[in-house]
N, C-alpha and C. Protein backbone atom coordinates (compact mmCIF):
# COMPACT_ATOMS: atom_id res chain seq x y z
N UNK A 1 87.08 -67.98 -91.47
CA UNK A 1 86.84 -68.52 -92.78
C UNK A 1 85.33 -68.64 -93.02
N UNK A 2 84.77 -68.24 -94.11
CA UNK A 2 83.48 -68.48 -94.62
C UNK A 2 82.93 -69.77 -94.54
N UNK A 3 81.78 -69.91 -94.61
CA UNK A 3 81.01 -71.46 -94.83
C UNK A 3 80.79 -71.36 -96.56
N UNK A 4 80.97 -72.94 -96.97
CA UNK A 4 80.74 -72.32 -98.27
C UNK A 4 79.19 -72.00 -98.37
N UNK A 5 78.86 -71.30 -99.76
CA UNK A 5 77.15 -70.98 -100.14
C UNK A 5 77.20 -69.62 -99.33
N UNK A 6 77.92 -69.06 -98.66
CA UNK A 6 77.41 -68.42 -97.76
C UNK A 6 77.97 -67.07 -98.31
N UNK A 7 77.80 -65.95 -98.34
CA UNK A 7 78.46 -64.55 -98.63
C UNK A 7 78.94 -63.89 -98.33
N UNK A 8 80.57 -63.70 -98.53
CA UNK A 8 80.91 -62.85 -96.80
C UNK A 8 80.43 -61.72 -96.62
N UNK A 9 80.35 -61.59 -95.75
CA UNK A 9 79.21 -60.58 -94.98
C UNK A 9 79.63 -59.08 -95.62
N UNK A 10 81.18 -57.96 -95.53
CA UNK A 10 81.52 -57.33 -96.70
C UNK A 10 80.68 -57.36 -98.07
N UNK A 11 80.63 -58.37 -98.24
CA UNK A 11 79.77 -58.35 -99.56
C UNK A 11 78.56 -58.30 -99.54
N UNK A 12 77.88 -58.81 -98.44
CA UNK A 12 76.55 -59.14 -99.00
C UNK A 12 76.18 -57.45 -98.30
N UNK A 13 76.26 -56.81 -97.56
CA UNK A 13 76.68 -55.71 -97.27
C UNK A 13 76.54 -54.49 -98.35
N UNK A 14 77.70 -54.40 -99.43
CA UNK A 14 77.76 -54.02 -100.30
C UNK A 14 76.65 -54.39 -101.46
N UNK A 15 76.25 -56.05 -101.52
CA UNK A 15 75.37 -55.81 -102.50
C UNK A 15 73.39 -54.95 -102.12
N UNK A 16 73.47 -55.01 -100.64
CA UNK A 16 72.09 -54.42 -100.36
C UNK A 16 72.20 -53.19 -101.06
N UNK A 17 73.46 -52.48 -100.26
CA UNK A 17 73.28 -51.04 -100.77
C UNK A 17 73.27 -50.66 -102.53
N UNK A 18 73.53 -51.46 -102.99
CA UNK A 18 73.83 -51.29 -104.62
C UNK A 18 72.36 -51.12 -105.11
N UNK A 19 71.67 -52.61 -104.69
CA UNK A 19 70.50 -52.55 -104.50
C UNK A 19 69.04 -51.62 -103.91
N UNK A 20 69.58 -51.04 -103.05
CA UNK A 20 69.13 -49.98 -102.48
C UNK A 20 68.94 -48.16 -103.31
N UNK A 21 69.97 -48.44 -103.77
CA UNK A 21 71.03 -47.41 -105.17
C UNK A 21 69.83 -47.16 -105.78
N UNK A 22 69.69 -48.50 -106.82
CA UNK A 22 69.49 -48.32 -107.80
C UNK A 22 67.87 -48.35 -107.80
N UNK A 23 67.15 -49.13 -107.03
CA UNK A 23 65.55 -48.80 -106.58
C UNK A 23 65.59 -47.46 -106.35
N UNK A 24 66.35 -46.92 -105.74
CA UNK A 24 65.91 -44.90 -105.09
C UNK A 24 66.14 -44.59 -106.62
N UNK A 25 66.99 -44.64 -107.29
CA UNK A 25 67.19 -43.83 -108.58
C UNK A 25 65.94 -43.89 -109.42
N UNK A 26 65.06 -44.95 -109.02
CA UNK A 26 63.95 -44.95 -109.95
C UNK A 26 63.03 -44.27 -109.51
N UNK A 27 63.15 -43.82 -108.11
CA UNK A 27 62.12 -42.80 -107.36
C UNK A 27 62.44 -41.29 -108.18
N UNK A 28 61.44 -40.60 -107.67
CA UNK A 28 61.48 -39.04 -107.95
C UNK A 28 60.51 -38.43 -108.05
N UNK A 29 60.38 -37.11 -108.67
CA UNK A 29 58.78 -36.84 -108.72
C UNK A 29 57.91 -37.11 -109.25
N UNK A 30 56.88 -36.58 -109.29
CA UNK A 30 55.45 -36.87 -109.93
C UNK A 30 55.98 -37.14 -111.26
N UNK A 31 56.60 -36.36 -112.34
CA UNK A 31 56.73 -36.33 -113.44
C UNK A 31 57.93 -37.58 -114.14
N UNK A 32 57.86 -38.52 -113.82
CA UNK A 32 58.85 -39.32 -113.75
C UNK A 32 60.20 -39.35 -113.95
N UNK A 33 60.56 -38.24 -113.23
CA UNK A 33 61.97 -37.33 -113.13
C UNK A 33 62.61 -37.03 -114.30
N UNK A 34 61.42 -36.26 -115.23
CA UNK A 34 61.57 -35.26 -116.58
C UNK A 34 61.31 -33.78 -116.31
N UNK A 35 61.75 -33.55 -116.58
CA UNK A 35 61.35 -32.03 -116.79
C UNK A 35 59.94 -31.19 -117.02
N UNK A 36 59.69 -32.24 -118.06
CA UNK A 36 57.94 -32.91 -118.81
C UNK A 36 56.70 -32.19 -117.56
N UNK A 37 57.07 -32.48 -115.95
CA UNK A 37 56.07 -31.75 -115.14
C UNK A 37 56.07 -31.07 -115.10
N UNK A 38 57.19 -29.98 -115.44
CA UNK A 38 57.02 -28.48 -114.95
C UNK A 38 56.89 -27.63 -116.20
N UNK A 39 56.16 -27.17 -115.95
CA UNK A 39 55.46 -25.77 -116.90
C UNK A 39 56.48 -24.99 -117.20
N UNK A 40 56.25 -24.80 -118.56
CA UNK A 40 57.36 -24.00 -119.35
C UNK A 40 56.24 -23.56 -120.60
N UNK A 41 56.24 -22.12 -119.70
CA UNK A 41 55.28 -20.78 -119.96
C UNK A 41 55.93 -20.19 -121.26
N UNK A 42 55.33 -19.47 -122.06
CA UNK A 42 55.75 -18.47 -122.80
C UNK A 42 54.23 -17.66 -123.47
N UNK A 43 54.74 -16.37 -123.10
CA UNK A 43 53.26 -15.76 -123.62
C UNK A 43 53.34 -14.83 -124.94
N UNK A 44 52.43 -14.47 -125.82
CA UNK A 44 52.73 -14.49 -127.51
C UNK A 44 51.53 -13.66 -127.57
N UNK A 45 51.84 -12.44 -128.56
CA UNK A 45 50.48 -12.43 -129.27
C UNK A 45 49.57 -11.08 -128.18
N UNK A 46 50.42 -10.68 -127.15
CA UNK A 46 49.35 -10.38 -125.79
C UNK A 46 48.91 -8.96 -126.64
N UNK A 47 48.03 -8.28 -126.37
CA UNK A 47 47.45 -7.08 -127.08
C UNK A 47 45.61 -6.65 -126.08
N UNK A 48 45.69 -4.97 -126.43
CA UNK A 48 44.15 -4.74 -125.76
C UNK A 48 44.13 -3.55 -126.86
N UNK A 49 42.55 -4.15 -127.21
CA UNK A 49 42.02 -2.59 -128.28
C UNK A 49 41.61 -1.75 -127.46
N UNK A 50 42.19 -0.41 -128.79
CA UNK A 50 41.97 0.85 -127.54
C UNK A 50 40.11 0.63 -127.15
N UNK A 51 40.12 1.05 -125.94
CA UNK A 51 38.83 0.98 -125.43
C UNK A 51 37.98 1.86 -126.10
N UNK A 52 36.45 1.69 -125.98
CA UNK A 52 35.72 2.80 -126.50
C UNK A 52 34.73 3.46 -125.26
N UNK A 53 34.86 2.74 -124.22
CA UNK A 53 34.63 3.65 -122.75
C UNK A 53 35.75 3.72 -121.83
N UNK A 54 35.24 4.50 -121.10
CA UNK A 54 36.37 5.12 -120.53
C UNK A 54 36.40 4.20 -118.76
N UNK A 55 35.68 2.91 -118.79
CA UNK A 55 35.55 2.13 -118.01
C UNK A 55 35.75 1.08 -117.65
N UNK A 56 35.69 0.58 -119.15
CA UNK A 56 36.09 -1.11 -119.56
C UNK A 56 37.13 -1.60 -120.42
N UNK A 57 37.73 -2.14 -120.15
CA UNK A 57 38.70 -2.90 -122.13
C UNK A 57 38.69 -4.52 -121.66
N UNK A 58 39.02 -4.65 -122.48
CA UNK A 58 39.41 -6.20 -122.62
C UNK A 58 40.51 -6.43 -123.38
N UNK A 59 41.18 -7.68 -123.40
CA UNK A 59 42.82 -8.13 -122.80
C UNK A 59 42.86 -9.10 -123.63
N UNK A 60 43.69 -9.54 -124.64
CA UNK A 60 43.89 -10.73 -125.39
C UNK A 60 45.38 -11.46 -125.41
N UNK A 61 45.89 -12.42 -125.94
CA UNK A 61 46.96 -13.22 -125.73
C UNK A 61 46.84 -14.90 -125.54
N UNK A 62 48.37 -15.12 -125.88
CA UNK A 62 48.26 -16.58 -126.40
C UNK A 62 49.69 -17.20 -125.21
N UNK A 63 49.38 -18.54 -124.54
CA UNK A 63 49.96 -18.61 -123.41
C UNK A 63 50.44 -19.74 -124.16
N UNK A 64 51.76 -20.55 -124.59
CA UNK A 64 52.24 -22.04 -125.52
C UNK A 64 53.00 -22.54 -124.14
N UNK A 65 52.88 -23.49 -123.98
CA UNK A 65 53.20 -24.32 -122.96
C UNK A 65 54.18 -25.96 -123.41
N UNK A 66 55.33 -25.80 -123.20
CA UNK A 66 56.10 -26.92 -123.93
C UNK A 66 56.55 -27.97 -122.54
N UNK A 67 55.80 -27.69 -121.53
CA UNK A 67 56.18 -28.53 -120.53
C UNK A 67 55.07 -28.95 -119.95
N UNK A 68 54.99 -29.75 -118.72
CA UNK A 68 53.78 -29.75 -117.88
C UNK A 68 52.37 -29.04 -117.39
N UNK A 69 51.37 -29.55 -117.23
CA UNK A 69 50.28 -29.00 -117.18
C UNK A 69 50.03 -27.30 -115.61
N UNK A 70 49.36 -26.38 -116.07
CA UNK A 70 49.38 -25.32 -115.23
C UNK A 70 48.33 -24.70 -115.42
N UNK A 71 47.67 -23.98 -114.32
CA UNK A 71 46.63 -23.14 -114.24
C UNK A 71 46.95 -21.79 -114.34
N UNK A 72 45.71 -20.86 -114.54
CA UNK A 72 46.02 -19.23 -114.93
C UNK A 72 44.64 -19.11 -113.76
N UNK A 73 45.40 -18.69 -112.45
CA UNK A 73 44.46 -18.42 -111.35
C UNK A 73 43.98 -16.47 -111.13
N UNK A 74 44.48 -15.85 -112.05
CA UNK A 74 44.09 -14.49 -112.02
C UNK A 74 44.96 -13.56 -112.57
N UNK A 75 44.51 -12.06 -112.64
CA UNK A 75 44.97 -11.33 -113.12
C UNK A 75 45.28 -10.28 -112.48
N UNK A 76 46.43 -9.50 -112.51
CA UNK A 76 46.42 -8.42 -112.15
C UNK A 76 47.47 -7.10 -112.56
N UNK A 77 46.49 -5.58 -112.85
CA UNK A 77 47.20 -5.05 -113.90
C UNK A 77 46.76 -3.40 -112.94
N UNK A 78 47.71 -2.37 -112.98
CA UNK A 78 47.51 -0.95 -112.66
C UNK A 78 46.41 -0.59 -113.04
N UNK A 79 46.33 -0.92 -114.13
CA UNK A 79 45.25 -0.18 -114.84
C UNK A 79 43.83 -0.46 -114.38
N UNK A 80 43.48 -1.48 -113.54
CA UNK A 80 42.07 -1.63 -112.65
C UNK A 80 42.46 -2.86 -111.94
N UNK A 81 41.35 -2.53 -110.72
CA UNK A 81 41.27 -3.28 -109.41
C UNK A 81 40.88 -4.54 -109.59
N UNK A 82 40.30 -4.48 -110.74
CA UNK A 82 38.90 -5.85 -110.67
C UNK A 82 39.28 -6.40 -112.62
N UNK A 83 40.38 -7.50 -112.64
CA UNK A 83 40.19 -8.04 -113.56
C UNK A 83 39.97 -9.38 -113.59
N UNK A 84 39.18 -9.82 -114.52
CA UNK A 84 38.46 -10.79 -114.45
C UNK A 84 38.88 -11.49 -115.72
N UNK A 85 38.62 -12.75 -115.72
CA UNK A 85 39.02 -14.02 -116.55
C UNK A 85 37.53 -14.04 -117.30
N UNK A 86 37.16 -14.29 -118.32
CA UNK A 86 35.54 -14.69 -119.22
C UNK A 86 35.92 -15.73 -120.21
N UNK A 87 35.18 -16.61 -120.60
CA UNK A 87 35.16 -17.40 -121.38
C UNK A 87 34.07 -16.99 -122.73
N UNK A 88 33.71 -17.47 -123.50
CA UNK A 88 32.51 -16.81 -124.45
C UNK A 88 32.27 -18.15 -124.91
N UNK A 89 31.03 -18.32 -124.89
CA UNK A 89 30.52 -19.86 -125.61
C UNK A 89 28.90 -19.55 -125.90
N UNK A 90 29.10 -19.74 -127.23
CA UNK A 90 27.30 -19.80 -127.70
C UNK A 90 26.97 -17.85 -127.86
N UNK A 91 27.95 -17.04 -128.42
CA UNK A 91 27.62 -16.13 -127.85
C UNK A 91 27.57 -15.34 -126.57
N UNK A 92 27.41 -16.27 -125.43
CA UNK A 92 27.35 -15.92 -124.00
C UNK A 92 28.87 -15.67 -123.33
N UNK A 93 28.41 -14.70 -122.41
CA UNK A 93 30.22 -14.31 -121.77
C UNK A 93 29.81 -14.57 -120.50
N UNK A 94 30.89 -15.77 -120.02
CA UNK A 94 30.77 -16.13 -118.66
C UNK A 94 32.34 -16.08 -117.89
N UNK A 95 31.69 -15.78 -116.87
CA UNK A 95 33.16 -15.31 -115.71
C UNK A 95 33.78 -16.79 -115.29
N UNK A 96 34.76 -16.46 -115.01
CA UNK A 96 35.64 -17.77 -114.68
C UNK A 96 36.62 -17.23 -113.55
N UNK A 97 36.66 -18.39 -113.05
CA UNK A 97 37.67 -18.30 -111.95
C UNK A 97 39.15 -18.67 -112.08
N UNK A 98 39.27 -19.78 -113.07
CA UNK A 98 41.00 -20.00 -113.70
C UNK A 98 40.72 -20.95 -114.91
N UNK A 99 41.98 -21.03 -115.46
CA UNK A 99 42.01 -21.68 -116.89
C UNK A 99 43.26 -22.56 -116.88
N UNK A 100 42.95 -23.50 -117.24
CA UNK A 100 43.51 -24.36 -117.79
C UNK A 100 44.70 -24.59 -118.45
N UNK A 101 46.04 -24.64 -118.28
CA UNK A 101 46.85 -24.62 -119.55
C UNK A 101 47.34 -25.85 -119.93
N UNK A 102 47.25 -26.96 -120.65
CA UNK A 102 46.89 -27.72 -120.92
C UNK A 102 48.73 -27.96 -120.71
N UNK A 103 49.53 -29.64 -120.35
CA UNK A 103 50.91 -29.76 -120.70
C UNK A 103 50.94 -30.12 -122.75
N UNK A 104 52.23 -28.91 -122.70
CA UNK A 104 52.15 -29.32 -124.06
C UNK A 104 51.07 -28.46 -125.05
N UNK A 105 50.78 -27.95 -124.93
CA UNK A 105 49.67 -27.25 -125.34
C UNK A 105 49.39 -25.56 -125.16
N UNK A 106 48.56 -25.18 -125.80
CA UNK A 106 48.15 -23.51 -125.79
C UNK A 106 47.02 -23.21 -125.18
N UNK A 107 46.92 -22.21 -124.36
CA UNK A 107 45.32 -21.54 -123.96
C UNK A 107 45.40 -19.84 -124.63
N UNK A 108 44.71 -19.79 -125.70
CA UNK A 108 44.14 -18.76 -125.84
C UNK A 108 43.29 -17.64 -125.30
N UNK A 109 43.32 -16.54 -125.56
CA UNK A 109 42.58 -15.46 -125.15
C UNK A 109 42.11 -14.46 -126.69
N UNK A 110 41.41 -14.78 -126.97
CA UNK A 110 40.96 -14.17 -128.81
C UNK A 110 39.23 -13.43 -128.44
N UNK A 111 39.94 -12.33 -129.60
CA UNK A 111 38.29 -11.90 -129.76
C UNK A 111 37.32 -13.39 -129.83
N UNK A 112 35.66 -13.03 -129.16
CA UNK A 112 34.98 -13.98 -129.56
C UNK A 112 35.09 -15.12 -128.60
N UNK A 113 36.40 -15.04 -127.86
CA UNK A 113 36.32 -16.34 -126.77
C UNK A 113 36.70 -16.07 -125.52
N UNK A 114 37.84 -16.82 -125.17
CA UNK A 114 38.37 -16.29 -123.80
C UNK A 114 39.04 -14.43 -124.20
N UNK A 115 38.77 -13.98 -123.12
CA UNK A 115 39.21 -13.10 -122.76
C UNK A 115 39.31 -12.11 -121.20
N UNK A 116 40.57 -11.53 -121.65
CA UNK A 116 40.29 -10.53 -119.76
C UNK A 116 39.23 -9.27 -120.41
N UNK A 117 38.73 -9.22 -118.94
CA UNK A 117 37.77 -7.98 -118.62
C UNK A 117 38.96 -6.52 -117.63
N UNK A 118 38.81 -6.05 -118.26
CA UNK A 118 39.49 -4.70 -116.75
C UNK A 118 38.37 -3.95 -116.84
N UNK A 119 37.60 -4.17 -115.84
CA UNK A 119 36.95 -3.06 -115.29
C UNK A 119 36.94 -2.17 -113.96
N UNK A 120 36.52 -0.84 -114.20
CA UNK A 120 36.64 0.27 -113.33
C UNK A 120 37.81 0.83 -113.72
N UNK A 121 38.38 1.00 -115.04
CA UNK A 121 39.85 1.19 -115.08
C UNK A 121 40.26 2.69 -114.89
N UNK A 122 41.51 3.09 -113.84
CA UNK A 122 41.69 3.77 -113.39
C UNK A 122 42.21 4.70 -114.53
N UNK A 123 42.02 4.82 -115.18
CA UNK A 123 41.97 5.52 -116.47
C UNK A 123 41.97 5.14 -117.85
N UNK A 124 42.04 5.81 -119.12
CA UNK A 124 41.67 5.20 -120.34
C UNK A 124 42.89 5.22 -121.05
N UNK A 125 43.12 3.53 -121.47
CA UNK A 125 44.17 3.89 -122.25
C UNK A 125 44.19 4.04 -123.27
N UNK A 126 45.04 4.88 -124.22
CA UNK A 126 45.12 5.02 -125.44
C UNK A 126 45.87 4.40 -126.68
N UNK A 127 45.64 4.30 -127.68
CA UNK A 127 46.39 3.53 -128.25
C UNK A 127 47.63 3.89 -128.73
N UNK A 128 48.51 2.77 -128.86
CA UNK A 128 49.97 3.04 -128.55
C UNK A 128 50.72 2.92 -127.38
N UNK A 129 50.24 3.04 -126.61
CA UNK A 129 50.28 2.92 -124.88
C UNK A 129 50.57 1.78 -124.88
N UNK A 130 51.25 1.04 -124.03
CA UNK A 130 51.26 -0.46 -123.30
C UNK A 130 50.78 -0.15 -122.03
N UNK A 131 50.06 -1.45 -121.54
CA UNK A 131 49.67 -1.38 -120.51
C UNK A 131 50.32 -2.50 -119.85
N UNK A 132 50.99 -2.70 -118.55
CA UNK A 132 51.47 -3.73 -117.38
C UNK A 132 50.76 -4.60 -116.85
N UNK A 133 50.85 -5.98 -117.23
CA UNK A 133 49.63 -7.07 -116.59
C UNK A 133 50.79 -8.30 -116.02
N UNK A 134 50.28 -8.59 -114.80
CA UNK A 134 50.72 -10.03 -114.43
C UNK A 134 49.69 -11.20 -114.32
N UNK A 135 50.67 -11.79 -115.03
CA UNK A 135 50.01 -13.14 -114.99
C UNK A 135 50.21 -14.25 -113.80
N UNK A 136 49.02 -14.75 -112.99
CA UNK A 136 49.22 -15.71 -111.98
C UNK A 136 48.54 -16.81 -112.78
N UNK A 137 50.16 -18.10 -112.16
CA UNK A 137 49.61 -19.20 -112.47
C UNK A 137 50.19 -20.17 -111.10
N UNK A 138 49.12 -21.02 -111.28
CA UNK A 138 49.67 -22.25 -109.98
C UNK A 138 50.75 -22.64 -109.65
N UNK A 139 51.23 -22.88 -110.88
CA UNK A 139 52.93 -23.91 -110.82
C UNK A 139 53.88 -22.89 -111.20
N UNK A 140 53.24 -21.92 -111.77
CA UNK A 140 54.57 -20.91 -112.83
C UNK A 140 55.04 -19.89 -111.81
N UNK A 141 54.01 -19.38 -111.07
CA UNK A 141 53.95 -18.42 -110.26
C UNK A 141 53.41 -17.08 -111.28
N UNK A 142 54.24 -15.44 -110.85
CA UNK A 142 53.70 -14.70 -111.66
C UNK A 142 54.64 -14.34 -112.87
N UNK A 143 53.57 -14.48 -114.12
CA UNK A 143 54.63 -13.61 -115.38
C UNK A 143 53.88 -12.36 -115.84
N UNK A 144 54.88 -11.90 -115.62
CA UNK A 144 54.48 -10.47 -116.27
C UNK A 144 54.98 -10.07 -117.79
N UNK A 145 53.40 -8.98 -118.12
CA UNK A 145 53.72 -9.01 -119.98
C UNK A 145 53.28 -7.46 -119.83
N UNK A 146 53.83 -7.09 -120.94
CA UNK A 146 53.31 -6.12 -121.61
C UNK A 146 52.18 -5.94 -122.75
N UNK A 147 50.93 -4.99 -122.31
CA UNK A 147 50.16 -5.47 -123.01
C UNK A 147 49.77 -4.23 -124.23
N UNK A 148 50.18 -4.24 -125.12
CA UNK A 148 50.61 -2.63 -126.44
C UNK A 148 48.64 -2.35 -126.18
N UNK A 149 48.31 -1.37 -126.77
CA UNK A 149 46.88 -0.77 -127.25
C UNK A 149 46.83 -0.55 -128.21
N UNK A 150 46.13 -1.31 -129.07
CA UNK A 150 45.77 -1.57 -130.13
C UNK A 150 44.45 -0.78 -130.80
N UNK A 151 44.53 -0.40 -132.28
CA UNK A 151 43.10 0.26 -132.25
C UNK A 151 41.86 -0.62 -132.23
N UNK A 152 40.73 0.20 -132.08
CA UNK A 152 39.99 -0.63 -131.52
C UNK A 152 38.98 -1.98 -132.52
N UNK A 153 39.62 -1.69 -133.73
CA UNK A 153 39.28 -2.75 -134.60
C UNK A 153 40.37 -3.97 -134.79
N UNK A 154 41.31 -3.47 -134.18
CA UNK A 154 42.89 -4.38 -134.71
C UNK A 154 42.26 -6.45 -135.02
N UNK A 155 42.50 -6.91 -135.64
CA UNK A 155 42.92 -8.27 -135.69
C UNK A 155 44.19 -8.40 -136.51
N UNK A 156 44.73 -9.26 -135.05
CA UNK A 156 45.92 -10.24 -135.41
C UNK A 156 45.99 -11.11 -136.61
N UNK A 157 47.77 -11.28 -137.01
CA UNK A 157 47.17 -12.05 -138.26
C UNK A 157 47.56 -13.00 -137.41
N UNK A 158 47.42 -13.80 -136.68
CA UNK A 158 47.26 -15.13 -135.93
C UNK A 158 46.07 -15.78 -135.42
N UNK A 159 44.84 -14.91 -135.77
CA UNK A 159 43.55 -14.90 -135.62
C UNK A 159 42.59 -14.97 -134.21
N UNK A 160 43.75 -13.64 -133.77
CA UNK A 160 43.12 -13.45 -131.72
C UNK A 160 42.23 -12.35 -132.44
């Protein structure tokens, strides 16, 4: 028989673990067990004007991000060995090592700002052509796009 005040042991038993329950359920990941942390990529807009040497082009596109925050750690496409990430500010074109994709948010690649470099390209593409690029990112891993050739004046009406 129990003492009174006291809990029979069955129970008090049962109430740790309930207790136990419902503290872990509030655990989880970083993102406070939403979805909200993980990056949810979609890429828009991707395009390269036809080149006017037979050495260089550059790479445009729009990356919308409806989930958690992610990086764009490099590039890589058939069409050359050596592509490179640039930013443009003040006029000036500076190399970068990765970008930013903000959670919730867009990173651009537009005439005039960010953009890819392909140089040494193992040949010239022409317009009409698509060209094959993957995209590396931290959290996303790689997406791959298709990138059309555009003439070499083209603007988007989305204003890349």
């Amino acid at each position: 028989m129990s003492r009174p005040g006291r809990v029979p042991r069955p129970l008090a038993v049962c109430a740790v673990l309930v207790a136990t329950t419902a503290a872990l359920a509030g655990c989880g990941s970083d993102d406070g067990g939403s979805s909200a942390g993980r990056p949810a990529l979609k890429v828009t807009g991707a395009y390269m004007p036809a080149p006017s040497m037979a050495t260089m082009a550059a790479g445009f596109f729009t990356v919308s991000n409806t989930g958690g925050a992610d990086t764009l750690t490099s590039v890589t496409s058939s069409l050359s060995a050596d592509v490179t990430l640039h930013s443009t500010q003040g006029g000036a074109m500076e190399e970068e090592k990765s970008f930013a994709v903000p959670a919730k948010g867009t990173l651009n690649f537009a005439s005039g700002g960010n953009h890819l470099m392909f140089e040494k390209l193992t040949r010239k593409p022409e317009q009409g052509e698509s060209v094959a690029v993957e995209l590396h990112f931290a959290k996303s891993g790689t997406v791959k796009i298709s990138m059309p050739v555009k003439s070499a004046t083209y603007t988007p009406k989305t204003g890349h």
